[in-house]
Protein backbone atom coordinates (compact mmCIF):
# COMPACT_ATOMS: atom_id res chain seq x y z
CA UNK A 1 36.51 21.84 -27.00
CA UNK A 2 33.56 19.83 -26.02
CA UNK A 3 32.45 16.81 -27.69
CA UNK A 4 29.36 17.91 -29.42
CA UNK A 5 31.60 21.09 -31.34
CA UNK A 6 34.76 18.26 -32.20
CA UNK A 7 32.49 16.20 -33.60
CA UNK A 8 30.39 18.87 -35.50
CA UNK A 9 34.12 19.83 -37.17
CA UNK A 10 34.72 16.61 -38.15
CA UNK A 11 31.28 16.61 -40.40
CA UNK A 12 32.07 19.66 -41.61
CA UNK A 13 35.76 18.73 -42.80
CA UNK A 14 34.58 15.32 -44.08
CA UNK A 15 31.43 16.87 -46.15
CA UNK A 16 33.38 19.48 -47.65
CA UNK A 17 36.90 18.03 -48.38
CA UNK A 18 36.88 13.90 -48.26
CA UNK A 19 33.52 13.38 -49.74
CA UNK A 20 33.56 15.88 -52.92
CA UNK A 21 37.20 14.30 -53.58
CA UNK A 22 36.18 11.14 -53.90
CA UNK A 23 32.84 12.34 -55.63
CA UNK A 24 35.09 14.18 -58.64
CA UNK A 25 37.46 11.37 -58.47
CA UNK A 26 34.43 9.10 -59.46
CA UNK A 27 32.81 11.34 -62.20
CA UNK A 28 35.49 13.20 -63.54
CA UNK A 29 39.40 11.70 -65.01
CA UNK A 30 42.48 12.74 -62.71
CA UNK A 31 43.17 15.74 -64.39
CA UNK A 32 39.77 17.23 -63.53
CA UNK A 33 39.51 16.33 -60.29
CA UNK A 34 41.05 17.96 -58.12
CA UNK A 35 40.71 21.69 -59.83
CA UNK A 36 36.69 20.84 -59.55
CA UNK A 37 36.98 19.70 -56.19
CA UNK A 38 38.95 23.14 -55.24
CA UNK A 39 36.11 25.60 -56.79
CA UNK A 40 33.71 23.90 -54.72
CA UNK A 41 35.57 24.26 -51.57
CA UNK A 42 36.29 27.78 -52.36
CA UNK A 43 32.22 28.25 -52.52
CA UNK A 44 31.86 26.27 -49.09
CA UNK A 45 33.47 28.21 -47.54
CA UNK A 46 31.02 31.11 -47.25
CA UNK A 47 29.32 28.82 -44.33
CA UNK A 48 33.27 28.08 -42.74
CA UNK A 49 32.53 31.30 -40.72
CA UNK A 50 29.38 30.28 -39.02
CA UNK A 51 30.64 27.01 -38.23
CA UNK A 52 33.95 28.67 -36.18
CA UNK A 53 31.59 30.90 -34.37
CA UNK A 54 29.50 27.50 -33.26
CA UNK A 55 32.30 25.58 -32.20
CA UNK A 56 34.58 28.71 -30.61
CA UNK A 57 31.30 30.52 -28.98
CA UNK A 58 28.74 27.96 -27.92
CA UNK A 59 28.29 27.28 -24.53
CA UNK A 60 28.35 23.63 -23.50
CA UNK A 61 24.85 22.69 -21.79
CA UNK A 62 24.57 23.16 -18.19
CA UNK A 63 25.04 19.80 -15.98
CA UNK A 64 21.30 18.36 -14.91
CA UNK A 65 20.61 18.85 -11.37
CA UNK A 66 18.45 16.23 -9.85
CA UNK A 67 15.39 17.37 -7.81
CA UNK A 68 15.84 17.68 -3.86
CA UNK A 69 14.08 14.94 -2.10
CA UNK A 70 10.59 15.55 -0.79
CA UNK A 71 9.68 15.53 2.88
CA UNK A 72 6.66 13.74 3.63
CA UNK A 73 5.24 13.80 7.41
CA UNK A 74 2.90 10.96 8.65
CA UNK A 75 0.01 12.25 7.50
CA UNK A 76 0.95 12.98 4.05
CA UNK A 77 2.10 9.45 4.04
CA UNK A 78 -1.00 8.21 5.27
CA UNK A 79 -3.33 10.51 2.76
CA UNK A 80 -1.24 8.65 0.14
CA UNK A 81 -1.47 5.60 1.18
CA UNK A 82 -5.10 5.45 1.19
CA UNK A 83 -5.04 6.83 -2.02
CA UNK A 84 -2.93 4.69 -4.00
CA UNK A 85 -2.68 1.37 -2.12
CA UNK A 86 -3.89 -1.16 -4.35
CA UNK A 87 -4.39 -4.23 -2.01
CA UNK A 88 -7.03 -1.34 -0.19
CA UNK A 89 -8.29 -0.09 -3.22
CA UNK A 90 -9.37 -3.72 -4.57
CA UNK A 91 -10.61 -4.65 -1.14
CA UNK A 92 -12.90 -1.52 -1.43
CA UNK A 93 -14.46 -2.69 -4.55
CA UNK A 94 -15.99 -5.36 -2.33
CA UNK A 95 -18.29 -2.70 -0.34
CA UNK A 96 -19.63 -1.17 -3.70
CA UNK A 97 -19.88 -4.75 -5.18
CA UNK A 98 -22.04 -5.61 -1.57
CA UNK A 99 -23.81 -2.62 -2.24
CA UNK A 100 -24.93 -3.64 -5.94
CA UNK A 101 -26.17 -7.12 -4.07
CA UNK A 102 -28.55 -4.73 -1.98
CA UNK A 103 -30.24 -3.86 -5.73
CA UNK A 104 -30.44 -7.43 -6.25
CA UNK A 105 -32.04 -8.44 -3.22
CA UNK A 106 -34.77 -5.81 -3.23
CA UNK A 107 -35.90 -6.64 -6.91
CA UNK A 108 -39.85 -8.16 -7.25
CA UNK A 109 -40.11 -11.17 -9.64
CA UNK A 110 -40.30 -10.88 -13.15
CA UNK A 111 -43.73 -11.66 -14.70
CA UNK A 112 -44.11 -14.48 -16.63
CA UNK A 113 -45.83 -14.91 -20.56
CA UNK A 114 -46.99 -17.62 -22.04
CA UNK A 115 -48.19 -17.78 -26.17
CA UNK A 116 -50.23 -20.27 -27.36
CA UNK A 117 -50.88 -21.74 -30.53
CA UNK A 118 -53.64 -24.75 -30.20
CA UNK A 119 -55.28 -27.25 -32.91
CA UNK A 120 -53.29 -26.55 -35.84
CA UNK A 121 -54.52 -29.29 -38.15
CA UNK A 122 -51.95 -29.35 -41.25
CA UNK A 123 -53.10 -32.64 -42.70
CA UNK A 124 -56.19 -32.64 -44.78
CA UNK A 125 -58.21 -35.87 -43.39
CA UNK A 126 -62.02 -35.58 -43.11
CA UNK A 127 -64.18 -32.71 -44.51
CA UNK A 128 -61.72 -30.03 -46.45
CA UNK A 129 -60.46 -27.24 -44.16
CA UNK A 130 -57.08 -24.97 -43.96
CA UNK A 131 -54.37 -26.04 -41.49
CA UNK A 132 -55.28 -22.99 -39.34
CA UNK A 133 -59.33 -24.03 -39.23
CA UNK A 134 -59.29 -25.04 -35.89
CA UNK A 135 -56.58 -22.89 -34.54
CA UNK A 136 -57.00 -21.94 -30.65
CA UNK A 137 -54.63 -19.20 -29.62
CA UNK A 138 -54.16 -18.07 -26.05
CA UNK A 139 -52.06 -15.92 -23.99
CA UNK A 140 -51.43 -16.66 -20.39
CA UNK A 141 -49.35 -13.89 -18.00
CA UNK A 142 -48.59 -14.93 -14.76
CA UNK A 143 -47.21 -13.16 -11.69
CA UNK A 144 -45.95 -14.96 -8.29
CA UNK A 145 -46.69 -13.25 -4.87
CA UNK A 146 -44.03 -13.23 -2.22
CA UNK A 147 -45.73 -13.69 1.04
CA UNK A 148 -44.15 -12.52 4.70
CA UNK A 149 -41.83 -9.60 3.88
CA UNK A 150 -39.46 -11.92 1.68
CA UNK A 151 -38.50 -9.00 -0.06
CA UNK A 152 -37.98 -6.57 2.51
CA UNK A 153 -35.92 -9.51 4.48
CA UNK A 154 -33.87 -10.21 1.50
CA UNK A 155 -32.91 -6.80 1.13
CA UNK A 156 -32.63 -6.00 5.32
CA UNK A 157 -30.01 -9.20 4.90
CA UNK A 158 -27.55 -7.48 1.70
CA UNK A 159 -27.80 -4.41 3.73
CA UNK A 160 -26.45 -5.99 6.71
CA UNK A 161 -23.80 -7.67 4.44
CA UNK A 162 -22.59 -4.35 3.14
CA UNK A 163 -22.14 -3.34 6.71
CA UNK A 164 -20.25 -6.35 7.45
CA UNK A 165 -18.22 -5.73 4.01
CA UNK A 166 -17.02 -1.84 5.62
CA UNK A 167 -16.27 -3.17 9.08
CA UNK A 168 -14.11 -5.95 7.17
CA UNK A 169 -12.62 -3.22 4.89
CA UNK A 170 -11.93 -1.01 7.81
CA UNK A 171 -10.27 -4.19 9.88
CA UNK A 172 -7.79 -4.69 6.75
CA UNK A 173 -6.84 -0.74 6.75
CA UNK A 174 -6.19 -1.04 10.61
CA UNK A 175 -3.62 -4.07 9.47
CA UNK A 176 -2.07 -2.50 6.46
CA UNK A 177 -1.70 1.00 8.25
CA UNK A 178 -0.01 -0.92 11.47
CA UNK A 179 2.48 -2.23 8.20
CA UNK A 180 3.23 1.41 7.12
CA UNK A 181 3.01 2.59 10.52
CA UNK A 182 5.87 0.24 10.84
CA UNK A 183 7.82 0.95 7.95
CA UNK A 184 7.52 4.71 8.48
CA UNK A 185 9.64 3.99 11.92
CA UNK A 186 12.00 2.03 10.52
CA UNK A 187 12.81 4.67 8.39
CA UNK A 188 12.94 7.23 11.12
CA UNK A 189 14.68 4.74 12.88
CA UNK A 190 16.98 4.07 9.99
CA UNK A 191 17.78 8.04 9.75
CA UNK A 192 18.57 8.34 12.97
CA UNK A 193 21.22 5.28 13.19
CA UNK A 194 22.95 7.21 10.00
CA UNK A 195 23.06 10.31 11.80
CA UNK A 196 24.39 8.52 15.13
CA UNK A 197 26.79 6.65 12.75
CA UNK A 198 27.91 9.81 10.90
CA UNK A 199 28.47 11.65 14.02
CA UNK A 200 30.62 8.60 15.19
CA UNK A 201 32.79 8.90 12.54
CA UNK A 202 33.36 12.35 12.38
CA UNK A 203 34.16 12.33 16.36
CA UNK A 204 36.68 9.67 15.34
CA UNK A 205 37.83 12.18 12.69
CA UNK A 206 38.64 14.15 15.01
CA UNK A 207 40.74 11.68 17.27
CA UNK A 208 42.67 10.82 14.92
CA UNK A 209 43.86 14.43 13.75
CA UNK A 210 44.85 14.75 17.09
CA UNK A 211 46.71 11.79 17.59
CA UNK A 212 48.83 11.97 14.26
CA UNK A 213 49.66 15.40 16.09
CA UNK A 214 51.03 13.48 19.16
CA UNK A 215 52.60 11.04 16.80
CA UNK A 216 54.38 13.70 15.25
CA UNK A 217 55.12 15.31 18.36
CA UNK A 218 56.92 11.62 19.81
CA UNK A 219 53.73 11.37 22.06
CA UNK A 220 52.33 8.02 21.16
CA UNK A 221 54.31 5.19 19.36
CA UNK A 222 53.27 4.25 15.86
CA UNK A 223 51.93 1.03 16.70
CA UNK A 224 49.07 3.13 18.67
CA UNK A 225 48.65 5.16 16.04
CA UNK A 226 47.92 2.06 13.80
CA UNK A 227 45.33 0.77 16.09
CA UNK A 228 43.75 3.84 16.17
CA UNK A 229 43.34 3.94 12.27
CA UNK A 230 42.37 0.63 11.99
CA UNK A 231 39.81 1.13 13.99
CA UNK A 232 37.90 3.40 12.09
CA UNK A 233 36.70 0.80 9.42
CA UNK A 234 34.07 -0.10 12.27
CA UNK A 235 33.11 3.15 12.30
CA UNK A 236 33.23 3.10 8.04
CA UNK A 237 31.33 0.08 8.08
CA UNK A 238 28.48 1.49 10.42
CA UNK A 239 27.88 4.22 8.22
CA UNK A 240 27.46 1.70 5.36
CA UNK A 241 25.47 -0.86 7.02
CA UNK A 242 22.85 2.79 7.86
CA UNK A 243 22.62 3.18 4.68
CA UNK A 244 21.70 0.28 2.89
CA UNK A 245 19.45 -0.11 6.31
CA UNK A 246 17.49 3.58 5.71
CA UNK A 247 17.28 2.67 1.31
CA UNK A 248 15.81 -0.27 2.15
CA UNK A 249 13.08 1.42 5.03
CA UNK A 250 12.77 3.55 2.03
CA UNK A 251 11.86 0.98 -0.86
CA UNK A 252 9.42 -1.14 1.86
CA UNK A 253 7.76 2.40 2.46
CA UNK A 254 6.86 3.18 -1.17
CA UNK A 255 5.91 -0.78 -1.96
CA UNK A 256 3.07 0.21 0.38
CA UNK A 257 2.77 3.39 -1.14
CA UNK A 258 2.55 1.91 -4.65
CA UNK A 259 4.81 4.85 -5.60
CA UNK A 260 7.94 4.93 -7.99
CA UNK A 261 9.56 8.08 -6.72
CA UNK A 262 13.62 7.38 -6.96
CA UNK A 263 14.78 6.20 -3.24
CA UNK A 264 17.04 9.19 -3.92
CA UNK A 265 13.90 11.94 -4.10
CA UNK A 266 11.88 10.49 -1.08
CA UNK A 267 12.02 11.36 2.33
CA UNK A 268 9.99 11.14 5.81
CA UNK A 269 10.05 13.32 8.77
CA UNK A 270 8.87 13.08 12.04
CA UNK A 271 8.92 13.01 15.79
CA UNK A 272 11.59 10.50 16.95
CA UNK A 273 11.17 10.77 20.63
CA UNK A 274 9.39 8.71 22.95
CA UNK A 275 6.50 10.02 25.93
CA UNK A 276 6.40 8.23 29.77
CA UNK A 277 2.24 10.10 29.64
CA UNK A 278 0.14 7.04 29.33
CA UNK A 279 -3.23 6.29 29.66
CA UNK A 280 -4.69 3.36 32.12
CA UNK A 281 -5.04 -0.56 30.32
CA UNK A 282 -8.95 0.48 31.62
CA UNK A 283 -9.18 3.05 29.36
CA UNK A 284 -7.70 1.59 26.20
CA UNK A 285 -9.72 -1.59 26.81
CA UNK A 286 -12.97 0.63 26.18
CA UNK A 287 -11.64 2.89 23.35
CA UNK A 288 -10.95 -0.85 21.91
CA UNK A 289 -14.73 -2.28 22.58
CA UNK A 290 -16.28 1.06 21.07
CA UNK A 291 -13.77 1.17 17.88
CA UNK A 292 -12.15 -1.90 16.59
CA UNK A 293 -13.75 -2.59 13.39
CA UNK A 294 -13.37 -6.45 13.32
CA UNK A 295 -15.27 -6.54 16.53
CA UNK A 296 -18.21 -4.51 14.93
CA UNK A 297 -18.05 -7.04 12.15
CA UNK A 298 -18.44 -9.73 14.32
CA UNK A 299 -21.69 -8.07 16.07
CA UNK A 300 -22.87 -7.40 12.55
CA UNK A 301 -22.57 -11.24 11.78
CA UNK A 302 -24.56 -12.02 15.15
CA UNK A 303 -27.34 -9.64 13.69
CA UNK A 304 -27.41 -10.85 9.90
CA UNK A 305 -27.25 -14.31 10.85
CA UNK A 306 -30.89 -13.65 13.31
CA UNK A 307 -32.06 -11.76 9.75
CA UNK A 308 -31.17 -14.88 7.57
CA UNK A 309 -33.16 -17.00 10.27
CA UNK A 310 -36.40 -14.82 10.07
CA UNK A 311 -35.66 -15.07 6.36
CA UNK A 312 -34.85 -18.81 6.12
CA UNK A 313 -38.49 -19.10 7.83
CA UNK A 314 -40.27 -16.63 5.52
CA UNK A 315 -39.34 -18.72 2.58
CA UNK A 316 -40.71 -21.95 3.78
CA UNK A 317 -44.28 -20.31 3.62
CA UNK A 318 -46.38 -20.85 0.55
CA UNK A 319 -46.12 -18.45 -2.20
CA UNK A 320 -49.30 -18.47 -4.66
CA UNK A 321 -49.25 -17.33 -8.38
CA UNK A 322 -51.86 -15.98 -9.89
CA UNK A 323 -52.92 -15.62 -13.57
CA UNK A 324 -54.41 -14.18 -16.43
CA UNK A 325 -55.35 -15.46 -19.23
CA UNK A 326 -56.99 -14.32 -22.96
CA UNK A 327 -57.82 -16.56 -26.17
CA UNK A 328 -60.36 -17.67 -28.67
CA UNK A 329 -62.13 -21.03 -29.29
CA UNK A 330 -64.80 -20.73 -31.98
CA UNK A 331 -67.50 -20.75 -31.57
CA UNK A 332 -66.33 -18.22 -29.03
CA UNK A 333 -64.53 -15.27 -30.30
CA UNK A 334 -63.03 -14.05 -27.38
CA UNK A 335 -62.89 -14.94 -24.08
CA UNK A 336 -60.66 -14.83 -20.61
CA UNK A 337 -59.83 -16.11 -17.54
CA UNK A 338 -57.92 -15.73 -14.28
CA UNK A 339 -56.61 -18.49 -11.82
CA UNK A 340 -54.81 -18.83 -9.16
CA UNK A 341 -52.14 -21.67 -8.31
CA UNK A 342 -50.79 -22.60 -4.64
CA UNK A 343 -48.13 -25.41 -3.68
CA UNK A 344 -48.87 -27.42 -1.40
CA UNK A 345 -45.50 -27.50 1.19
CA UNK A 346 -46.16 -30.66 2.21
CA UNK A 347 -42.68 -32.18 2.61
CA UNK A 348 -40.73 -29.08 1.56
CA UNK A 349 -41.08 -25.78 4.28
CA UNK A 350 -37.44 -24.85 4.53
CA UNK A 351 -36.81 -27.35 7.59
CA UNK A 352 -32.83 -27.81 6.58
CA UNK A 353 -32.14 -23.72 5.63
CA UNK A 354 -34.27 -22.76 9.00
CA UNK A 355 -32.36 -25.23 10.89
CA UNK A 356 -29.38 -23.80 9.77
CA UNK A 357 -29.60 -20.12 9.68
CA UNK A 358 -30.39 -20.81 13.69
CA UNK A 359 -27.21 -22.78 14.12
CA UNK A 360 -25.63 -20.23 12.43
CA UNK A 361 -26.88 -17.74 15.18
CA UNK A 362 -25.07 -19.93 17.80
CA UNK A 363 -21.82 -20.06 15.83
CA UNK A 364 -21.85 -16.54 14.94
CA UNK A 365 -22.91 -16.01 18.85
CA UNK A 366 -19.12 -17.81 19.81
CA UNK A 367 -17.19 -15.96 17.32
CA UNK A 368 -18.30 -12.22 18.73
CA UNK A 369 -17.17 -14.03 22.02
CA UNK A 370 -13.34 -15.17 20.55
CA UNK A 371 -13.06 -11.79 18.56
CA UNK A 372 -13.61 -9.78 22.20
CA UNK A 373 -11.25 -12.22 24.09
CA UNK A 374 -8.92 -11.52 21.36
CA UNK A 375 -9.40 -8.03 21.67
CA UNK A 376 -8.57 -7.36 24.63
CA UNK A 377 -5.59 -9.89 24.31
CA UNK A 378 -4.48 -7.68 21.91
CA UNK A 379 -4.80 -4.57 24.11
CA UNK A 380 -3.14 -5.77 27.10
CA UNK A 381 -0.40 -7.38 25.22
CA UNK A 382 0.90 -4.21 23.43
CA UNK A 383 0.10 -2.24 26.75
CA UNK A 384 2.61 -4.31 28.30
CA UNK A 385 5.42 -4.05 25.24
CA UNK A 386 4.71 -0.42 25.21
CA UNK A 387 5.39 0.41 29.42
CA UNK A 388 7.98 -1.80 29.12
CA UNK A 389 9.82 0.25 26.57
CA UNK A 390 8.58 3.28 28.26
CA UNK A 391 10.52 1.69 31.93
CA UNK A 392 13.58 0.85 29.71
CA UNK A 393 14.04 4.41 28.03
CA UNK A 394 13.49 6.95 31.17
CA UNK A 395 17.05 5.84 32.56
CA UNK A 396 18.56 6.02 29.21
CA UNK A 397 17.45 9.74 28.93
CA UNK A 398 17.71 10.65 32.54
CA UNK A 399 21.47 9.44 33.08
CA UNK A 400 22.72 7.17 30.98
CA UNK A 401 23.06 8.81 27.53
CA UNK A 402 24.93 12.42 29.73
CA UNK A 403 27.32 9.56 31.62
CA UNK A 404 28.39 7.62 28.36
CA UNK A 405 29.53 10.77 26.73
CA UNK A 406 30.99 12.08 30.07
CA UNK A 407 33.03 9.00 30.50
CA UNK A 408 34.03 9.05 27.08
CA UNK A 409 35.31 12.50 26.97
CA UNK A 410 37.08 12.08 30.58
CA UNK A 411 38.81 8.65 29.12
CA UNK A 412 40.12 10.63 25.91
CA UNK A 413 41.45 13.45 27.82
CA UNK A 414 43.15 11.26 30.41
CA UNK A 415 44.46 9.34 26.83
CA UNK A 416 45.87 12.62 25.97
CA UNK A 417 47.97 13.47 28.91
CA UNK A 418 48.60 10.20 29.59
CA UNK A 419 46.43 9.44 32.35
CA UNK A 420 44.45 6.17 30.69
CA UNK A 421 45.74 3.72 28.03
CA UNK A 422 44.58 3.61 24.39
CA UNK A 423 42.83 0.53 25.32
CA UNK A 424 40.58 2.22 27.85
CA UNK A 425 40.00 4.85 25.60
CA UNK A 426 38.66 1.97 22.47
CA UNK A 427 36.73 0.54 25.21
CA UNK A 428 35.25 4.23 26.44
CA UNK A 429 34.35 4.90 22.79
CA UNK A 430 32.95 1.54 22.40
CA UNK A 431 30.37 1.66 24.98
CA UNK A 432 29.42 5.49 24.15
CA UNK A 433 28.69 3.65 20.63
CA UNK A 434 26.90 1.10 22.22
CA UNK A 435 24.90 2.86 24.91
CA UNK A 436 23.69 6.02 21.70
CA UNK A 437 22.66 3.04 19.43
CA UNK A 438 20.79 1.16 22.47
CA UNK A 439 18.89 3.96 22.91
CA UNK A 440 18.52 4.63 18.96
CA UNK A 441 16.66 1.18 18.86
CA UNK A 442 14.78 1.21 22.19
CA UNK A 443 12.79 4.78 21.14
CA UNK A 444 12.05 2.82 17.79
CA UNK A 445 10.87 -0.23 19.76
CA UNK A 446 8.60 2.19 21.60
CA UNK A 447 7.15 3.81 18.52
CA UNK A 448 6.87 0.41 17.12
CA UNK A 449 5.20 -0.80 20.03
CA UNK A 450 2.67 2.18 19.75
CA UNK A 451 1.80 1.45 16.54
CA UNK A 452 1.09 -2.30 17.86
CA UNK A 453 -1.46 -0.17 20.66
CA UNK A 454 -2.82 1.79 18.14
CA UNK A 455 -3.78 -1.52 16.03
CA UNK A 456 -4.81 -3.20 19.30
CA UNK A 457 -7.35 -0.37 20.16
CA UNK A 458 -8.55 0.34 16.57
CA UNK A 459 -7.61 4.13 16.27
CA UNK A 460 -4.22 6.13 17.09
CA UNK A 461 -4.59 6.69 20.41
CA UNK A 462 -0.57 7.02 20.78
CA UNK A 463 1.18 9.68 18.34
């Protein structure tokens, strides 16, 4: 009986037996009780039926299954993480927030009005009059005139900023998606040491079956036999250590993915493999001049700093204001008048901001010069890592990976018949182990290394 029907009984028993006897025991003298407690249970028991059939047919519910985990390929993972990332989402914010600057800069000055109230005389000294007798009211409106495109400067110069803004935005997605570029390897990577490690085992399996046969058989002594099974808590342990290894390539993926899918219910795929086609260092150091975005950014600075100079010069020109203004002073009824005021830049024309703005060319100038040095630094450095992995790996998958499993297999047959010793055999399986999981980590060196060239040259050049 499952829990849910025992303890649905119980209620039943306890409301209609325990509880009315105590009930009648309360309210009614001994002699009454338990006759009144009996011709209530006879009436309960109309529902007795329908409670059997609940507890005899019901079918306990069906165990939850969780959800398979979902396969996502590069790109998906990519599409999400520009989607949900929030360290790019909030760095983002700063192009639209550049962009609202443009509004700013392009805006004319505000008119200015001035009221008036002239001559109000409240004390009564002299001949009698009202407080407002001699009252001279004006109103003045004034506008100031920006002289030598300040405007259209201002706003050339937020422009420029906002293109500075998405070359800086697209320089921090080139870092963060080198980051998940690198997690989403180490995941792959991390899958494939649990699969070598699995496979391990199982092989192992396998050994051992066969040698408790030739124990049995008076083949091998027992002490070989207990070597033999000791030695598969390596192998245990390497399947453990894969584990915790691929949940935690897991975890680091979704932190960048700002996603709370169970470790359990996520999954990449993808090529694991490496390619010897690669282009010329020529080659990548032009793909890296025409696309890496903190180089543009650098050029843009060069370009708004020449802007801020023209501007810096523009403001130290005189700006005049004119005026209008309207009022009354009796005799006069109405009257009004325009004028016209100038400063005189004398000692202030902008010498310290001009001087500046054309140092600021210079420095700007040095920077560009750093940020292509560093460029193709970049470039030739993760060239290098990436041929270098590339030089490492062909021998692996030419001849070494078909000799370690052919000397392993020709060491455990000679074990069998008695050709080779157990130790050559543990020392056979020992460098197949070594020689799978050298290669294991060399392809994901390469792919790392990739991803490095792909961040050196600005764009995924290398799948």
């Amino acid at each position: 009986m499952q829990p849910h029907f025992r303890r649905l009984a119980v209620r039943y028993v306890v409301r209609y037996t325990v509880r009315p006897f105590i009930r009648y025991i309360i309210r009614y003298d001994g002699r009454y009780a338990v006759p009144c407690m009996v011709r209530d249970m006879i009436r309960s028991l109309r529902v007795l039926p329908l409670v059997v059939a609940a507890v005899c047919f019901a079918q306990p519910a069906p165990p939850s299954v969780p959800p398979p985990a979902q396969s996502f390929t590069w790109e998906n993972v990519k599409d999400r993480f520009e989607q949900n990332n929030p360290t790019l989402l909030a760095d983002k914010l700063n192009i639209d927030e550049s962009r609202a600057q443009e509004i700013t800069a392009h805006l004319r000055p505000n008119p200015s009005l001035g009221l008036l109230a002239d001559q109000i005389d409240p004390f009564n000294s002299g001949p009698s009059h009202g407080a407002f007798a001699y009252l001279l009211p004006s109103a003045t409106v004034s506008y100031l005139i920006e002289r030598d495109h300040k405007r259209d400067l201002r706003l050339e110069s937020a422009k420029k900023a906002t293109g500075i803004a998405v070359s800086n935005h697209a320089d921090l997605e080139r870092s963060l998606l080198f980051n998940l570029r690198s997690g989403f390897v180490s995941t792959l990577q991390a899958k494939a040491v649990l699969k070598l490690a699995t496979d391990n085992l199982a092989y192992y399996d396998h050994v051992l079956a066969i040698s408790r046969d030739r124990f049995s058989a008076g083949d091998i002594a027992q002490i070989d036999l207990d070597r033999l099974e000791l030695q598969r808590v390596q192998y245990e342990s390497d399947v453990q250590t894969a584990l915790v290894n691929l949940r935690t390539a897991k975890i680091q993926l979704l932190t960048l993915l700002n996603d709370r899918t169970p470790v359990e219910q996520f999954d990449v795929t993808g090529l694991f493999d490496f390619s010897d086609q690669l282009s010329s260092q020529d080659d990548f150091r032009k793909i890296a001049l025409d696309s890496r975005p903190d180089l543009q950014a650098a050029v843009e600075a060069v370009d708004k700093a020449q802007t801020d100079h023209k501007l810096a010069t523009a403001n130290g020109s005189t700006d005049p204001t004119v005026s209008f203004d309207v009022g009354r002073n009796p005799p006069i009824d109405a009257y009004f008048g325009v004028g016209v005021s100038i400063p005189l830049r004398i000692f202030d024309r902008n010498q310290g901001e001009k001087l500046r703005t054309k140092l600021d060319i210079d420095r700007n100038q040095r920077l560009l010069d750093a940020a292509r040095a560093q460029v193709f630094s970049d470039v030739d450095s993760a060239y290098a890592t990436v041929s270098s992995n590339v030089v490492l790996l062909q021998p692996y998958k030419a001849k070494y990976l078909q000799q370690a499993v052919r000397v392993r297999d020709t060491v455990f047959f000679a074990y069998q018949h008695g050709g080779a010793s157990l130790l050559d055999f543990l020392n056979a399986q020992s460098d197949y182990r070594a020689v799978e999981l050298s290669y294991v980590n060399l392809i994901g060196a390469y792919l790392t290394a990739a991803a490095q060239l792909n961040m050196a040259v600005g764009r995924e050049v290398i799948q």
